[in-house]
N, C-alpha and C. Protein backbone atom coordinates (compact mmCIF):
# COMPACT_ATOMS: atom_id res chain seq x y z
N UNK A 1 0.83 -1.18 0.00
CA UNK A 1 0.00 0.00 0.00
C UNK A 1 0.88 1.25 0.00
N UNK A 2 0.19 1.95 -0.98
CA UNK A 2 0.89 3.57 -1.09
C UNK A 2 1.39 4.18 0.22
N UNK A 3 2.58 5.03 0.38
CA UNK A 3 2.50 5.89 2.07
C UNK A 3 1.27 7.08 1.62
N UNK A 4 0.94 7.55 2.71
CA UNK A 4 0.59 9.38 2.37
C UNK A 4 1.36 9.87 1.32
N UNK A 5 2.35 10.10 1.56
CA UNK A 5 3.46 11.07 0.75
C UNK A 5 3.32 10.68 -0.84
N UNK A 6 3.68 9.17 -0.88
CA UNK A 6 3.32 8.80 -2.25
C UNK A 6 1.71 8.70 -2.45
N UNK A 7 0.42 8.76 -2.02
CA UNK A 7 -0.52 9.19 -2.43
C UNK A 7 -0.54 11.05 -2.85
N UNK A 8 -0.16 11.18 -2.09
CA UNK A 8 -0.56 12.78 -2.29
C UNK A 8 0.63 12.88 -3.87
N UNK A 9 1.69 12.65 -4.14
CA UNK A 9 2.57 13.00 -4.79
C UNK A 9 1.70 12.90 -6.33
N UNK A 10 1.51 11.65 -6.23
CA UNK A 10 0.26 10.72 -7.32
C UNK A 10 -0.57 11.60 -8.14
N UNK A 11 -1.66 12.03 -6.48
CA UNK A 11 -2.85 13.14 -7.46
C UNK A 11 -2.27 14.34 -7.42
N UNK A 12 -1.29 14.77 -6.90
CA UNK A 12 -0.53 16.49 -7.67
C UNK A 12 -0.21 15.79 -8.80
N UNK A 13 0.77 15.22 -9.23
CA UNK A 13 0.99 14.58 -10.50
C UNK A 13 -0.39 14.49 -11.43
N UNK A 14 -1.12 13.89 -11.36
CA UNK A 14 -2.16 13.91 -11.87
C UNK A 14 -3.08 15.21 -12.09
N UNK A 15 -2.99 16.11 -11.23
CA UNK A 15 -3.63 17.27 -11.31
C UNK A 15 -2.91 18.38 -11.44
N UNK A 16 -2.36 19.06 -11.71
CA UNK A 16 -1.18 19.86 -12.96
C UNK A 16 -2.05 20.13 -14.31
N UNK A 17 -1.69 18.81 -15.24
CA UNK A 17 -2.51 18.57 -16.57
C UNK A 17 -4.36 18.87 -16.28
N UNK A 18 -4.91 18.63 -15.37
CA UNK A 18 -6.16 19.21 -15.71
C UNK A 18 -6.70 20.10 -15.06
N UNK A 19 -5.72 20.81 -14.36
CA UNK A 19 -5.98 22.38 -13.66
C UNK A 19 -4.98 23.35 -14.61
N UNK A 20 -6.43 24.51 -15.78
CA UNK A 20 -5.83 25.00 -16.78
C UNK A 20 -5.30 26.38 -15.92
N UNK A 21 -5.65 27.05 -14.42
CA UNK A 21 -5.21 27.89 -14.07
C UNK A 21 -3.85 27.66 -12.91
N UNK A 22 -3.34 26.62 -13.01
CA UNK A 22 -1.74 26.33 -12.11
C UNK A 22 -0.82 26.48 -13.54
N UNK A 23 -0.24 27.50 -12.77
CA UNK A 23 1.25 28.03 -13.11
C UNK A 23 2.22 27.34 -12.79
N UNK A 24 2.59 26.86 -11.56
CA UNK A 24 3.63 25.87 -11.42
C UNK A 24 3.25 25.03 -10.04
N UNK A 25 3.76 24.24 -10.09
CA UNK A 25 3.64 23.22 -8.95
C UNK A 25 5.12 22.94 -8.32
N UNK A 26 5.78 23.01 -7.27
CA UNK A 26 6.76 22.84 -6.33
C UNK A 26 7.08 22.28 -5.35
N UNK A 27 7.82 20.84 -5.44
CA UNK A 27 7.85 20.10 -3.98
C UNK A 27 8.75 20.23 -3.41
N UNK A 28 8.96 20.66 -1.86
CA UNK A 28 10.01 21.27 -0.70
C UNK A 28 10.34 19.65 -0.22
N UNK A 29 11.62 19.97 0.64
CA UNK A 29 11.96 18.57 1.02
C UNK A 29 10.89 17.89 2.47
N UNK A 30 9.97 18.76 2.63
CA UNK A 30 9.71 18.00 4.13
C UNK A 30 8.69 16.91 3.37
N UNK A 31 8.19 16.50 2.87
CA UNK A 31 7.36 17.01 1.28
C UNK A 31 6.39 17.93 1.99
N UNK A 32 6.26 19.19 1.34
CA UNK A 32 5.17 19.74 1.00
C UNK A 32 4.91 20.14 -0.77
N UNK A 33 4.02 20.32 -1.00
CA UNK A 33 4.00 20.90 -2.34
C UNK A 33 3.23 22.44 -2.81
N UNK A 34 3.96 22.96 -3.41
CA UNK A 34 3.39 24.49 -3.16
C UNK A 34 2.97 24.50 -4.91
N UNK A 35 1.42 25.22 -4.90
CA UNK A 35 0.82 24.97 -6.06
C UNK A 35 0.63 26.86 -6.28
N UNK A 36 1.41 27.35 -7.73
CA UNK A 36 0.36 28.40 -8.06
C UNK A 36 -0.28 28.90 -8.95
N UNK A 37 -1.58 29.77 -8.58
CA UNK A 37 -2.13 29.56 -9.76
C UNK A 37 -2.21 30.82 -10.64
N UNK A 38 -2.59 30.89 -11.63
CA UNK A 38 -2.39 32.06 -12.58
C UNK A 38 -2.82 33.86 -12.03
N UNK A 39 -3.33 33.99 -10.78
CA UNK A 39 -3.49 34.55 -10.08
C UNK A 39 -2.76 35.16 -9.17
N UNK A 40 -1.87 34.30 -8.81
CA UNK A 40 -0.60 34.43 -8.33
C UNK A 40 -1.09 33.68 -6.91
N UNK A 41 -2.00 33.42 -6.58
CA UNK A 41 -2.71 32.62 -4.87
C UNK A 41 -1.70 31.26 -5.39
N UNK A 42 -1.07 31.20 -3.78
CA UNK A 42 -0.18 30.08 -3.54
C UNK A 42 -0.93 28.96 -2.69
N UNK A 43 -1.16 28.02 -2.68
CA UNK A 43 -1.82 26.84 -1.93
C UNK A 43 -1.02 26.07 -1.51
N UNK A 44 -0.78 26.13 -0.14
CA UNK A 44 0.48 25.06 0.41
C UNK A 44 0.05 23.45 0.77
N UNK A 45 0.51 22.35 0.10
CA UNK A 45 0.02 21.00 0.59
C UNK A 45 0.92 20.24 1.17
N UNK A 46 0.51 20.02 2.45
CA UNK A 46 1.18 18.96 3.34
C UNK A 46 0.78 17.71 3.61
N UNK A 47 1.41 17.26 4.15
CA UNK A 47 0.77 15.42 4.67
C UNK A 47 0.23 15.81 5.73
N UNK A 48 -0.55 14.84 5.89
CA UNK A 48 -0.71 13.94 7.48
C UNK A 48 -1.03 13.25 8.24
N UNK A 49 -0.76 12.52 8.82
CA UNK A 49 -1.33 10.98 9.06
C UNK A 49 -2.61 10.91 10.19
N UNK A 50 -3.31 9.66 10.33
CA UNK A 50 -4.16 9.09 11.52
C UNK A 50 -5.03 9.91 11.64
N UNK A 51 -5.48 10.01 10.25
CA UNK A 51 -5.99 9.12 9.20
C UNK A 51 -5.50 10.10 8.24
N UNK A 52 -4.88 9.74 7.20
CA UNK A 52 -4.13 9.94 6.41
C UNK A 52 -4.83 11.36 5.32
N UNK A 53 -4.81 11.96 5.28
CA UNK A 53 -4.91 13.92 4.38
C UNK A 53 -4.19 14.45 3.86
N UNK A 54 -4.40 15.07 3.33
CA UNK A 54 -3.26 16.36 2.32
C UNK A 54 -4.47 17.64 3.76
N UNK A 55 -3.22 18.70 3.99
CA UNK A 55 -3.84 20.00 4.43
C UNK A 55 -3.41 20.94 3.93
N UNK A 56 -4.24 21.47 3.43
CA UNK A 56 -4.26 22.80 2.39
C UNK A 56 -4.07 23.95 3.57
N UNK A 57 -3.19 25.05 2.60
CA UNK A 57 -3.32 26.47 3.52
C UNK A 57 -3.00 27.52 2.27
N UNK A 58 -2.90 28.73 2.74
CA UNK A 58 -2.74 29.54 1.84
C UNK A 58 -3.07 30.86 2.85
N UNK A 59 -1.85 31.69 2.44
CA UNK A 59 -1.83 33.19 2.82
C UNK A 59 -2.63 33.93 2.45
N UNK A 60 -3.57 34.67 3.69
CA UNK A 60 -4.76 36.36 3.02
C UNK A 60 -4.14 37.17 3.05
N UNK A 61 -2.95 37.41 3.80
CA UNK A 61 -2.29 38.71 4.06
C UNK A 61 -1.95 39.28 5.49
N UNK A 62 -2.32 40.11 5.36
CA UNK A 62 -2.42 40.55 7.04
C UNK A 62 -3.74 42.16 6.66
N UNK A 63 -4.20 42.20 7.84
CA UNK A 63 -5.22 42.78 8.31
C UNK A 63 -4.73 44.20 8.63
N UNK A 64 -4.76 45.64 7.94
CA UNK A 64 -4.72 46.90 8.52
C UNK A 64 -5.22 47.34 9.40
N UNK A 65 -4.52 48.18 10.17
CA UNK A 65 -4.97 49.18 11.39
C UNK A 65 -6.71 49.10 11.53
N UNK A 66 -7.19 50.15 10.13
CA UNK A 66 -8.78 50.13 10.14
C UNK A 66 -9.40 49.51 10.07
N UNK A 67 -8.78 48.50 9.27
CA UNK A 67 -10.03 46.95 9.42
C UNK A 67 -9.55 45.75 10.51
N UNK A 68 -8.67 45.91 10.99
CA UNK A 68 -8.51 44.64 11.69
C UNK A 68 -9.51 44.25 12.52
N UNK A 69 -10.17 45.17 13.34
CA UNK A 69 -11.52 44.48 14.44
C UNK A 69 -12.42 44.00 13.65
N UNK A 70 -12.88 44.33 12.34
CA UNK A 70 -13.90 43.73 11.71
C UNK A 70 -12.92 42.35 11.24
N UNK A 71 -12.37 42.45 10.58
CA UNK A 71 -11.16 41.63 9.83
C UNK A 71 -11.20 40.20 10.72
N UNK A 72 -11.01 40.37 11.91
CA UNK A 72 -10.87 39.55 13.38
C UNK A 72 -12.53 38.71 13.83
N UNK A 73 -13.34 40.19 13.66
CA UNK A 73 -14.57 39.45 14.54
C UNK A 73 -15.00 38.36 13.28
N UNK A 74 -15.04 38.92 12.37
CA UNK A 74 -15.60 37.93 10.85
C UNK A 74 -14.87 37.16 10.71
N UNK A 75 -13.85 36.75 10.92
CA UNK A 75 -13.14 35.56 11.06
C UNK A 75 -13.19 34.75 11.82
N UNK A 76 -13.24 34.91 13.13
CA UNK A 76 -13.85 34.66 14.48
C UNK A 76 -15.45 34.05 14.24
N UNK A 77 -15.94 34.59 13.95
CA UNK A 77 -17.43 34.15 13.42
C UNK A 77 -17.24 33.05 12.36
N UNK A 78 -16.49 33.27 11.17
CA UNK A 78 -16.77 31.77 10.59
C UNK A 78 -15.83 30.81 10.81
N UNK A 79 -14.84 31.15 11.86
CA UNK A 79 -14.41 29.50 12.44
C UNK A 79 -15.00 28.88 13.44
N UNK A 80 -16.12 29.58 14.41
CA UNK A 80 -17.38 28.81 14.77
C UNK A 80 -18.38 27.94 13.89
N UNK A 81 -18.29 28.49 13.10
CA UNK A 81 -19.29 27.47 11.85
C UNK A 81 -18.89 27.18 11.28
N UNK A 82 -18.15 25.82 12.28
CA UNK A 82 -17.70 25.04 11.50
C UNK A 82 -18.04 23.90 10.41
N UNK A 83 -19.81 23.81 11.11
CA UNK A 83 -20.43 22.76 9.79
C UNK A 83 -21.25 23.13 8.76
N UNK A 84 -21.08 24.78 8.56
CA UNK A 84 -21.41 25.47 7.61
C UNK A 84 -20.22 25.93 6.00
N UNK A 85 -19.09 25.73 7.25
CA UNK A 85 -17.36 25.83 6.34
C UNK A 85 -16.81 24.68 5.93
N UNK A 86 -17.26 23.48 6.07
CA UNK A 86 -16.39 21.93 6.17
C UNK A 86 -15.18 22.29 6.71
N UNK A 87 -15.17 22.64 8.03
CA UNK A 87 -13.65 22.67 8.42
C UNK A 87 -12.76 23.90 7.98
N UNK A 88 -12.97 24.60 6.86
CA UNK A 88 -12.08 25.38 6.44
C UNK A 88 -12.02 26.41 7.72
N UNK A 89 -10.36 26.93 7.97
CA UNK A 89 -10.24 27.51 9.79
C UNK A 89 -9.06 28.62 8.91
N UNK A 90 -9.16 29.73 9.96
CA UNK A 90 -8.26 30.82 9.25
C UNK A 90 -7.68 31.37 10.92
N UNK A 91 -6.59 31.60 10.69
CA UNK A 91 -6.16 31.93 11.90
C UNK A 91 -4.63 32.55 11.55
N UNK A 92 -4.18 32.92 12.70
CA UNK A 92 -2.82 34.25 12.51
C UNK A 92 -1.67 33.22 12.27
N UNK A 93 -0.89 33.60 11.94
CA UNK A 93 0.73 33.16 11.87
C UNK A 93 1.84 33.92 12.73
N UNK A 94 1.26 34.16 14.10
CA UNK A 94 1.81 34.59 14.99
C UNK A 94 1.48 35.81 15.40
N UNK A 95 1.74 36.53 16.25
CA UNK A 95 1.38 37.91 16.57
C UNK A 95 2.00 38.76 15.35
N UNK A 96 0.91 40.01 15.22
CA UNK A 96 1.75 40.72 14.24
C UNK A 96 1.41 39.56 12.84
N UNK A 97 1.06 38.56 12.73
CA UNK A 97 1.48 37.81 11.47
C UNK A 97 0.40 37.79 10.45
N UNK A 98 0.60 36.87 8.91
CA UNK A 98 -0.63 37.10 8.34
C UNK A 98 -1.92 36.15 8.73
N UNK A 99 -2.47 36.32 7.98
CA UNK A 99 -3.78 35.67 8.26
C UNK A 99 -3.38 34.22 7.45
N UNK A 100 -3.91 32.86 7.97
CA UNK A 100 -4.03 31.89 7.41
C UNK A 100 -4.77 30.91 7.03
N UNK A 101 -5.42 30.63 6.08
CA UNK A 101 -6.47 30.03 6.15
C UNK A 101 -6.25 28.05 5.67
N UNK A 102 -6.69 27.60 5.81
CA UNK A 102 -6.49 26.31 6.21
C UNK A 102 -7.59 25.00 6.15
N UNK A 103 -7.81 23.87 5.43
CA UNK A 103 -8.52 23.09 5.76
C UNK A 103 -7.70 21.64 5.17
N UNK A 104 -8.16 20.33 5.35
CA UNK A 104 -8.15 19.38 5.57
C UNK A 104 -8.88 18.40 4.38
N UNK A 105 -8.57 17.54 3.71
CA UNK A 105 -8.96 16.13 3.05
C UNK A 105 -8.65 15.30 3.26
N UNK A 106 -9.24 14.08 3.37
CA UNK A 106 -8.90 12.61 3.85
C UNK A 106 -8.88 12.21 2.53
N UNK A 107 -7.74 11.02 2.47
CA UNK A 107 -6.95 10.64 1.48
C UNK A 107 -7.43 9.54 1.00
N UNK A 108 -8.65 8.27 1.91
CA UNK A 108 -9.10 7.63 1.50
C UNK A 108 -10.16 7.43 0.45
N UNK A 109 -10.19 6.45 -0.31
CA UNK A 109 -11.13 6.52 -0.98
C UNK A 109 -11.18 8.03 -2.05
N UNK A 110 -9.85 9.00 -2.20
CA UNK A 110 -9.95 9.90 -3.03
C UNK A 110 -9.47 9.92 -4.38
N UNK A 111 -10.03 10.50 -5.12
CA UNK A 111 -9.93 10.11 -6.65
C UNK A 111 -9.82 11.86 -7.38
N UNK A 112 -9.02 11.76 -8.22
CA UNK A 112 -8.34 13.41 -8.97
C UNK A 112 -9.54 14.28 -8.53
N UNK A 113 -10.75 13.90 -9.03
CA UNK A 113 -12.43 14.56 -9.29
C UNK A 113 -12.30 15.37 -8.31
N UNK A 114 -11.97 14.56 -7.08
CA UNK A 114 -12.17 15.07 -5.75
C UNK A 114 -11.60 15.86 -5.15
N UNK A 115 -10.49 15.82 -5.13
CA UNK A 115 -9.46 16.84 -5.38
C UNK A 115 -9.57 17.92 -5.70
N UNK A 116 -10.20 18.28 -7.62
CA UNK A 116 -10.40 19.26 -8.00
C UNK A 116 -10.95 20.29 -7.24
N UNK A 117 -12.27 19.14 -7.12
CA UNK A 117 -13.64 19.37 -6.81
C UNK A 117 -12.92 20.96 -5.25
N UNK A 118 -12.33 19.95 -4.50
CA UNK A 118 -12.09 20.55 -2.99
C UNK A 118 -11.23 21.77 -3.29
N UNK A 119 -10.09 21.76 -4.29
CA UNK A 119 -9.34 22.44 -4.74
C UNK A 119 -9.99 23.41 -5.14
N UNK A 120 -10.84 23.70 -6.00
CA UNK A 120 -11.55 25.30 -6.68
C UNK A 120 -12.28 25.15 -5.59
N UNK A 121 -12.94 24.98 -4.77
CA UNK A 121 -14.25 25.41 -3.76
C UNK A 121 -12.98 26.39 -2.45
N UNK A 122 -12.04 25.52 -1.96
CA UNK A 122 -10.81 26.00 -1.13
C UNK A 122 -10.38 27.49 -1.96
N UNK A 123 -10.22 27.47 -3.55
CA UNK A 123 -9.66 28.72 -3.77
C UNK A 123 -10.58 29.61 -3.93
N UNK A 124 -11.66 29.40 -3.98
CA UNK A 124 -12.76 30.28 -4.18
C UNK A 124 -13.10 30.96 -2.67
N UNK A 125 -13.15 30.16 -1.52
CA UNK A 125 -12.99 30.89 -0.13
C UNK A 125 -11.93 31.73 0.23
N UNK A 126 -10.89 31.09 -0.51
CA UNK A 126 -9.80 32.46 -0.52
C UNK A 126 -9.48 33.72 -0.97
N UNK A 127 -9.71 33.31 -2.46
CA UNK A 127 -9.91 34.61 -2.95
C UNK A 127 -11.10 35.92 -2.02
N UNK A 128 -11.91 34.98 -1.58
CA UNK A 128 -12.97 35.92 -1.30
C UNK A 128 -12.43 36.10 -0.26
N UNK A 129 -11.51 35.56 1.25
CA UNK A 129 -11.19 36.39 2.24
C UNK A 129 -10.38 37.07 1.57
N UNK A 130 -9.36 37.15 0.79
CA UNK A 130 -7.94 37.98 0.29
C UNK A 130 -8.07 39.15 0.17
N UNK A 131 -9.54 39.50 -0.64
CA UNK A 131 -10.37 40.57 -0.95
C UNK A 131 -11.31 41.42 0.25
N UNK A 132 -11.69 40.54 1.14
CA UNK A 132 -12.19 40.67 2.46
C UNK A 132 -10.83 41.59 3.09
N UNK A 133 -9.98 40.63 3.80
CA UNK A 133 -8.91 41.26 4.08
C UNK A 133 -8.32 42.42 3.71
N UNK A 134 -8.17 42.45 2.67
CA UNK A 134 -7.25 43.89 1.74
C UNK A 134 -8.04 45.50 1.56
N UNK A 135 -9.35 44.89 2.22
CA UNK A 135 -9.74 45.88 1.87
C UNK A 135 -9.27 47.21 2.80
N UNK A 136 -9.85 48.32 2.29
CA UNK A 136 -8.85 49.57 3.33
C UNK A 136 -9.71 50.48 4.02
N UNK A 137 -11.10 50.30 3.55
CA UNK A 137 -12.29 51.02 4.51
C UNK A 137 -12.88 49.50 5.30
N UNK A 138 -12.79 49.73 6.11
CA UNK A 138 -13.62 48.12 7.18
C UNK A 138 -15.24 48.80 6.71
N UNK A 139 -15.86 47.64 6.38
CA UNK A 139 -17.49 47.75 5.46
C UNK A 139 -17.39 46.30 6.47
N UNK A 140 -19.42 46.29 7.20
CA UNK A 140 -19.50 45.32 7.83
C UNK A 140 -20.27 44.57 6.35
N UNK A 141 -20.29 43.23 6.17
CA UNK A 141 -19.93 42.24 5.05
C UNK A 141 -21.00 40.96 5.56
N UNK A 142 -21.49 40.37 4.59
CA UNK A 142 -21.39 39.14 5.15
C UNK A 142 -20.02 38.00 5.65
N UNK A 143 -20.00 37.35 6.09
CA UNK A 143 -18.76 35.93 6.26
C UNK A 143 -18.49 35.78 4.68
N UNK A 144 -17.50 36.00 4.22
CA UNK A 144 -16.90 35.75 2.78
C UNK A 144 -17.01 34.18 2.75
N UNK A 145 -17.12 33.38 1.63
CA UNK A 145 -17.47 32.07 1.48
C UNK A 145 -18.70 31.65 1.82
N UNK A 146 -19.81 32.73 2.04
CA UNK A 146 -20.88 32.13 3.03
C UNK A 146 -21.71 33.56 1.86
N UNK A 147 -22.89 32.70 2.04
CA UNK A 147 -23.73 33.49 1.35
C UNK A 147 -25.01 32.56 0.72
N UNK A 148 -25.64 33.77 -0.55
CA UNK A 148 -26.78 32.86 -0.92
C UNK A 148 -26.01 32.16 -2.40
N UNK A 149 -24.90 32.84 -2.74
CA UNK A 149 -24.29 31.89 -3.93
C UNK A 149 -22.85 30.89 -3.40
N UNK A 150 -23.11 30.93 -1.94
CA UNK A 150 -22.00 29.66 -1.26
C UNK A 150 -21.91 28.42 -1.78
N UNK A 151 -21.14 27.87 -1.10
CA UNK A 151 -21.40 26.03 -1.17
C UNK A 151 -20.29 26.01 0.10
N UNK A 152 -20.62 24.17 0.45
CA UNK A 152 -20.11 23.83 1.64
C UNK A 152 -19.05 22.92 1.27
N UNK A 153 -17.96 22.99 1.60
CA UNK A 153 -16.70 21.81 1.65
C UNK A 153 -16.66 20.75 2.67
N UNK A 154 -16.96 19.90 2.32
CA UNK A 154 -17.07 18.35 3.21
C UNK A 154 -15.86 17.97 3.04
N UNK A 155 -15.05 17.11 3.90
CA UNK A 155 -13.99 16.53 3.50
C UNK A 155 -14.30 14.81 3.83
């Protein structure tokens, strides 16, 4: 049986050729693999075991002076709902640090489709905090990823 490492290696391999917006794909020695896409949004993939996943992350930025309390509470708010987000969790990279957002797939039973599938729904929550984030007047918002044209990420 495959490890993690060589599953995950497999469907990046496999998914390159049918994701027409990745620019390049990059594997670091711990393995992670850093995917980007024509956008320039970087998606970081790691292992991890018991029970075996790829965990996705990817940088929003960091939060300005004027928006950070909104920036914070709306973030704060949709990592409570959590069975409205499938898990997707955004949180700091230290004091002072950027924002990170973050979720999880189980490796069993997964097939390229699925992947994709999790892959554009994951970049589509991002883009929309990135834009959330960056902004430079704080406007109270709905939860970015959440709405009446949402969808939910199951893993």
């Amino acid at each position: 049986m495959a490890t993690t490492i060589e599953q995950i290696q497999q469907l990046i391999q496999e998914l390159g050729p049918h994701m027409q917006d990745i620019d390049a794909i990059v594997q670091t020695e711990e393995p992670s693999w850093a995917i980007q896409f024509s956008d320039e949004t970087i998606v970081i993939i790691e292992a991890a075991e018991e029970p075996a996943r790829m965990v996705f992350s990817a940088e929003l930025g960091n939060a300005n002076d004027a928006n950070q309390h909104t920036v914070y509470e709306a973030l704060l708010c949709y990592n409570l709902m959590w069975r409205d987000t499938g898990g997707v969790k955004i949180g700091l990279a230290g004091p002072q640090g950027a924002l990170i957002i973050s979720t999880e797939l189980c490796l069993e039973g997964l097939i390229l489709n699925d992947l994709q599938f999790t892959l554009k729904n994951f970049l589509k929550i991002t883009r929309s905090w990135q834009g959330f984030v960056s902004q430079t007047v704080p406007t109270p918002a709905p939860l970015p990823g959440l709405g009446g044209d949402s969808f939910q990420m199951h893993a």
